[in-house]
C-alpha atoms as a PDB file:
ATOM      1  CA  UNK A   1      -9.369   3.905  33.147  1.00  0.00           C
ATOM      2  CA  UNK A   2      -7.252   4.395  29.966  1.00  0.00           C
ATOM      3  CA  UNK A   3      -7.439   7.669  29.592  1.00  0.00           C
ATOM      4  CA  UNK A   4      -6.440   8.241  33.358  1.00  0.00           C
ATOM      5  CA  UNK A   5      -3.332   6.413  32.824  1.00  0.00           C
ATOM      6  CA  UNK A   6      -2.552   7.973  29.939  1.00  0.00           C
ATOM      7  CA  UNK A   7      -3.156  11.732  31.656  1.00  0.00           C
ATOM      8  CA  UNK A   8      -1.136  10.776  34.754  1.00  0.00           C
ATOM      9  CA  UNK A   9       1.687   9.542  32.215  1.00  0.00           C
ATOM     10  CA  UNK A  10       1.724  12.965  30.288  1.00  0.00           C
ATOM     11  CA  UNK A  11       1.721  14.972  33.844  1.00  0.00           C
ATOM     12  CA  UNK A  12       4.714  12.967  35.186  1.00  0.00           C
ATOM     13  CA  UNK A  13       6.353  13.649  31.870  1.00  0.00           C
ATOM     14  CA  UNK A  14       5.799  17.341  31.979  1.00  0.00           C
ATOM     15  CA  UNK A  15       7.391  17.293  35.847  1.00  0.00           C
ATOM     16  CA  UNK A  16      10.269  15.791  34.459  1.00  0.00           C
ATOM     17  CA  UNK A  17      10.981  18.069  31.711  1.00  0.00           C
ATOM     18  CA  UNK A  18      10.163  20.968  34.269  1.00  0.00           C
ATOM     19  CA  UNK A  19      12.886  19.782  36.088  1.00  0.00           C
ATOM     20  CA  UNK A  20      14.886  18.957  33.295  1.00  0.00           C
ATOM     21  CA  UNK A  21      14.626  22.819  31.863  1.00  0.00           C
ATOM     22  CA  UNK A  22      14.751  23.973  35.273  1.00  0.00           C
ATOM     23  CA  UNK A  23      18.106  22.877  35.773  1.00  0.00           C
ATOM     24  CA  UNK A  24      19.540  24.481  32.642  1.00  0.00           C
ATOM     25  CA  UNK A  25      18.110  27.560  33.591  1.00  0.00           C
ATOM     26  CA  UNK A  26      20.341  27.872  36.128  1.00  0.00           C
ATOM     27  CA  UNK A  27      23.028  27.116  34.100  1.00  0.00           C
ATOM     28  CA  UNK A  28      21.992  29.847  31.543  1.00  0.00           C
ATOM     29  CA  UNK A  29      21.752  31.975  34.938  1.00  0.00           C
ATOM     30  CA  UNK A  30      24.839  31.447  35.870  1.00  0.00           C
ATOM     31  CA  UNK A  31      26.464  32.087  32.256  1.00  0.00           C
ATOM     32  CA  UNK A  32      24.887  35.432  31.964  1.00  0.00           C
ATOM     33  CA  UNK A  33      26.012  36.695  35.850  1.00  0.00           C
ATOM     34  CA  UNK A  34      29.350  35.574  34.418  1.00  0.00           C
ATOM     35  CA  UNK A  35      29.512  37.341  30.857  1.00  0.00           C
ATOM     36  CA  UNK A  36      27.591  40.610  33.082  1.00  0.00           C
ATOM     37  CA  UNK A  37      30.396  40.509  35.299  1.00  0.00           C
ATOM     38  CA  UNK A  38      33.126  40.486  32.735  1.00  0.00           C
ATOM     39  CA  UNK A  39      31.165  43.088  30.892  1.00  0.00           C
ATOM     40  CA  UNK A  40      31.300  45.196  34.334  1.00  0.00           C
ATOM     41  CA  UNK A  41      34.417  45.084  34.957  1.00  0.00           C
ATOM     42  CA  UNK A  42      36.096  46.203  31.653  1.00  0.00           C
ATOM     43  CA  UNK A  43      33.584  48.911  31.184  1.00  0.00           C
ATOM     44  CA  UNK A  44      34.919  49.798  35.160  1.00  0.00           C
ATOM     45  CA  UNK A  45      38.197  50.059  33.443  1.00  0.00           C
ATOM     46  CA  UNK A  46      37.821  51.872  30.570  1.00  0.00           C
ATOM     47  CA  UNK A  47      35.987  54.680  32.751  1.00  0.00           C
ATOM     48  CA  UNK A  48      38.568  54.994  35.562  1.00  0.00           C
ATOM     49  CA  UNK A  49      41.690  54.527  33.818  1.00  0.00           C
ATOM     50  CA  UNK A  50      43.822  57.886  32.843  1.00  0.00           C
ATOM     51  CA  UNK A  51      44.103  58.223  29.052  1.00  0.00           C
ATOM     52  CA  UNK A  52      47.306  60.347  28.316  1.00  0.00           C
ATOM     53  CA  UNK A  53      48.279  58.973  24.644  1.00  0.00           C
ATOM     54  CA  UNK A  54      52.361  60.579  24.272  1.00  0.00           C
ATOM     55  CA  UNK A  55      54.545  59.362  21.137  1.00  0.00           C
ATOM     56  CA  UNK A  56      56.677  56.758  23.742  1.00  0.00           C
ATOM     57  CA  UNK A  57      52.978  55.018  24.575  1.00  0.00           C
ATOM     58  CA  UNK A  58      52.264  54.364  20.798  1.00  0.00           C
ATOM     59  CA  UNK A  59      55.802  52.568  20.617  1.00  0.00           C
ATOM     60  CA  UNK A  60      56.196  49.205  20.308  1.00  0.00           C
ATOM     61  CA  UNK A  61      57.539  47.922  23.334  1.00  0.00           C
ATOM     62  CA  UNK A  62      59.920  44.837  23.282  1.00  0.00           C
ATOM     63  CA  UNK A  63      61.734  44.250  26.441  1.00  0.00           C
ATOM     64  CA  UNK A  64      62.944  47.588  27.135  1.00  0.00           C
ATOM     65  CA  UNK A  65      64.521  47.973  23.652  1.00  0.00           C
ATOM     66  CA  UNK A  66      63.662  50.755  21.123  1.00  0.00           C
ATOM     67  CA  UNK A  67      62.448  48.827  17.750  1.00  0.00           C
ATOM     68  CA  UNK A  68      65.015  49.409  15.365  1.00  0.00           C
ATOM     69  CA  UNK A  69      64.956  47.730  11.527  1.00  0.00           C
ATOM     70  CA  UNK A  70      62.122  45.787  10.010  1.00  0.00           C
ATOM     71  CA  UNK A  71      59.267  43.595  12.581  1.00  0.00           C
ATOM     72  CA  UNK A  72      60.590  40.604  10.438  1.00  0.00           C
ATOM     73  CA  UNK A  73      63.240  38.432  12.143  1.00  0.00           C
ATOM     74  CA  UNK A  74      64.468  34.635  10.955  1.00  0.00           C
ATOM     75  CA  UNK A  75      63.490  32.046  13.340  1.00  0.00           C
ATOM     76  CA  UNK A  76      63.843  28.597  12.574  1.00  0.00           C
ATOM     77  CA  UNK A  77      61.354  25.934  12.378  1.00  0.00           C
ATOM     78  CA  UNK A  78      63.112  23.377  14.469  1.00  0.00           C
ATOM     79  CA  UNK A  79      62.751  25.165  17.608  1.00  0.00           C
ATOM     80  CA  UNK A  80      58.951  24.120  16.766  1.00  0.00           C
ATOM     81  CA  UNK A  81      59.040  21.113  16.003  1.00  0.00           C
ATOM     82  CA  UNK A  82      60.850  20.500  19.390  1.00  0.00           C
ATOM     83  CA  UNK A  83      57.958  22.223  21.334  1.00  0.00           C
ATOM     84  CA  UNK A  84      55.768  20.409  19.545  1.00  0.00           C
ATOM     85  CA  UNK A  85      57.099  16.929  19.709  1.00  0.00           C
ATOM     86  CA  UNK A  86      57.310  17.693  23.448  1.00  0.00           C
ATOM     87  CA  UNK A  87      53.655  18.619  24.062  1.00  0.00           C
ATOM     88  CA  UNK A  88      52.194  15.728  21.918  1.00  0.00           C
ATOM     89  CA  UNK A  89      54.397  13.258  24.175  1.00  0.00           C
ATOM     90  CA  UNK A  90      53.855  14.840  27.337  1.00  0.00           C
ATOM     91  CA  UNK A  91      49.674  14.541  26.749  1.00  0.00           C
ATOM     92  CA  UNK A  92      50.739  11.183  25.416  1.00  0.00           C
ATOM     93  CA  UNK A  93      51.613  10.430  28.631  1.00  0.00           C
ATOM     94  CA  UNK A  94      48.918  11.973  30.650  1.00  0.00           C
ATOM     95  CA  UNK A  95      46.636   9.133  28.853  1.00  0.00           C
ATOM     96  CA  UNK A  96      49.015   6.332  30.648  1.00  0.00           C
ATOM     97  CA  UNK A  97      47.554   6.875  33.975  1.00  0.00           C
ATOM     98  CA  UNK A  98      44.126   6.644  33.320  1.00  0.00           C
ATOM     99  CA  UNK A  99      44.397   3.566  31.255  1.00  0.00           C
ATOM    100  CA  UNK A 100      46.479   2.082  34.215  1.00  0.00           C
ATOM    101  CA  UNK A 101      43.211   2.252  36.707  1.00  0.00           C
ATOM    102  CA  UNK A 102      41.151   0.695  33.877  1.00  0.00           C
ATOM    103  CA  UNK A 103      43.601  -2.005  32.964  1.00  0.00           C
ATOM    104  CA  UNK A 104      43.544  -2.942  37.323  1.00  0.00           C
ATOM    105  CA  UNK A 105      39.850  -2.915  37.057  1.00  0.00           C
ATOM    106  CA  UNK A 106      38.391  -6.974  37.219  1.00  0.00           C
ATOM    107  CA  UNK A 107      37.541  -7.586  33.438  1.00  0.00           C
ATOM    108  CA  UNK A 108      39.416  -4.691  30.987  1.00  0.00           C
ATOM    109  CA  UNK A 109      42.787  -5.958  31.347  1.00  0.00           C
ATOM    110  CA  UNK A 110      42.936  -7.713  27.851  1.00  0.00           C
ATOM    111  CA  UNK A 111      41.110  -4.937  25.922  1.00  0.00           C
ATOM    112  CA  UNK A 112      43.190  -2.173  27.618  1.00  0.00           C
ATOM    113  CA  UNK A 113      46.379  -3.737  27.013  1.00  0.00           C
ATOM    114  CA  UNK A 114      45.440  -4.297  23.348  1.00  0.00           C
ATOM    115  CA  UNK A 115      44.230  -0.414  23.182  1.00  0.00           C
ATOM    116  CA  UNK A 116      47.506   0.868  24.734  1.00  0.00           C
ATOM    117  CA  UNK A 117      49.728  -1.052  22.610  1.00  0.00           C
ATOM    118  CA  UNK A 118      48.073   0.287  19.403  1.00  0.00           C
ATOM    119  CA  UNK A 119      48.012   3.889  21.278  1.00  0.00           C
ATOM    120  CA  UNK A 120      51.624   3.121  21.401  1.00  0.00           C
ATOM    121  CA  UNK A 121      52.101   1.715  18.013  1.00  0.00           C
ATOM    122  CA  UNK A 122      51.022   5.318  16.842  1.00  0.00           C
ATOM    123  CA  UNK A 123      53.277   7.068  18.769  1.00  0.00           C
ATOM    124  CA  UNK A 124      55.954   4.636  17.757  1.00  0.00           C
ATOM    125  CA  UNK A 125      55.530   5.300  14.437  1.00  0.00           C
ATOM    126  CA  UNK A 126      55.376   9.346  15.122  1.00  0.00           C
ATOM    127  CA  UNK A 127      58.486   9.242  16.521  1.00  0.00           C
ATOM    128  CA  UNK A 128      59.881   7.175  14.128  1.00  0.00           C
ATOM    129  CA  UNK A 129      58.895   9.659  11.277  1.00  0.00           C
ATOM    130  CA  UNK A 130      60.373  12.620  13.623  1.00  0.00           C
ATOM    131  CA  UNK A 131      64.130  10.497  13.699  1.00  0.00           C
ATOM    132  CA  UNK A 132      63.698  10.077   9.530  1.00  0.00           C
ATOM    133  CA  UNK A 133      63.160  13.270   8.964  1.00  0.00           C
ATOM    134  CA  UNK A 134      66.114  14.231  11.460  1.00  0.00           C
ATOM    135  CA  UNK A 135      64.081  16.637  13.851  1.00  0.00           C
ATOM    136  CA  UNK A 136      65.545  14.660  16.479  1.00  0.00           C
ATOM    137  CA  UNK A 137      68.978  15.525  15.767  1.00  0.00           C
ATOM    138  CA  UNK A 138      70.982  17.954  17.094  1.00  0.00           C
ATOM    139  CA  UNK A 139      72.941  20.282  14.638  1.00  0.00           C
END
């Protein structure tokens, strides 16, 4: 009688892990039609397109103007540091929504409103550096 159990354990464990390994098959199915079609299609192109190299092709191209001088030009940083404080806030932001479903949800309002204010404490204090530092002013 023990051994039977034991045996009919082991079988519903392999019909699991079939199932289990079946499932990421497909997956791995799916990845491979995907990296065969992208394989396809630039080989495609490379075989039909015309290839007529002339000394105006092997330019560089920069919005319609001949390159003239050095590839090196001065940018500055600030421009940056702009972009940059405006993507970390705008993501900030994104987070706000999500936490406002949790915090309506029966039970999390307490915890989530402890978590946002130290998600806001951070970003408090990032902006703060930004103003000391006087990225945030306009020159």
């Amino acid at each position: 009688m023990r051994e039977t159990l034991g045996h009919s354990a082991v079988a519903a464990g392999n019909v699991v892990a079939a199932g289990y390994f079946r499932s990421y098959s497909v997956v791995g199915l799916l990845a491979l039609v995907g990296v065969l079609f992208v394989a396809v299609a630039f080989g495609a192109g490379r075989l039909l397109r015309p290839v007529v190299p002339t000394p105006e092709k092997l330019l560089t191209y920069e919005c319609g103007v001949d390159p003239v001088g050095e590839g090196w030009a001065h940018t500055q940083v600030r421009y940056y540091v702009y972009a940059f404080l405006y993507v970390i806030f705008a993501v900030d932001s994104v987070f706000l929504f999500p936490w406002a479903t949790v915090f309506a949800a029966p039970g999390y309002g307490a915890t989530t409103l402890v978590e946002m204010f130290v998600f806001l404490g951070f970003l408090a204090v990032g902006l703060l550096y930004a103003y000391k530092k006087g990225v945030l002013a306009w020159t």
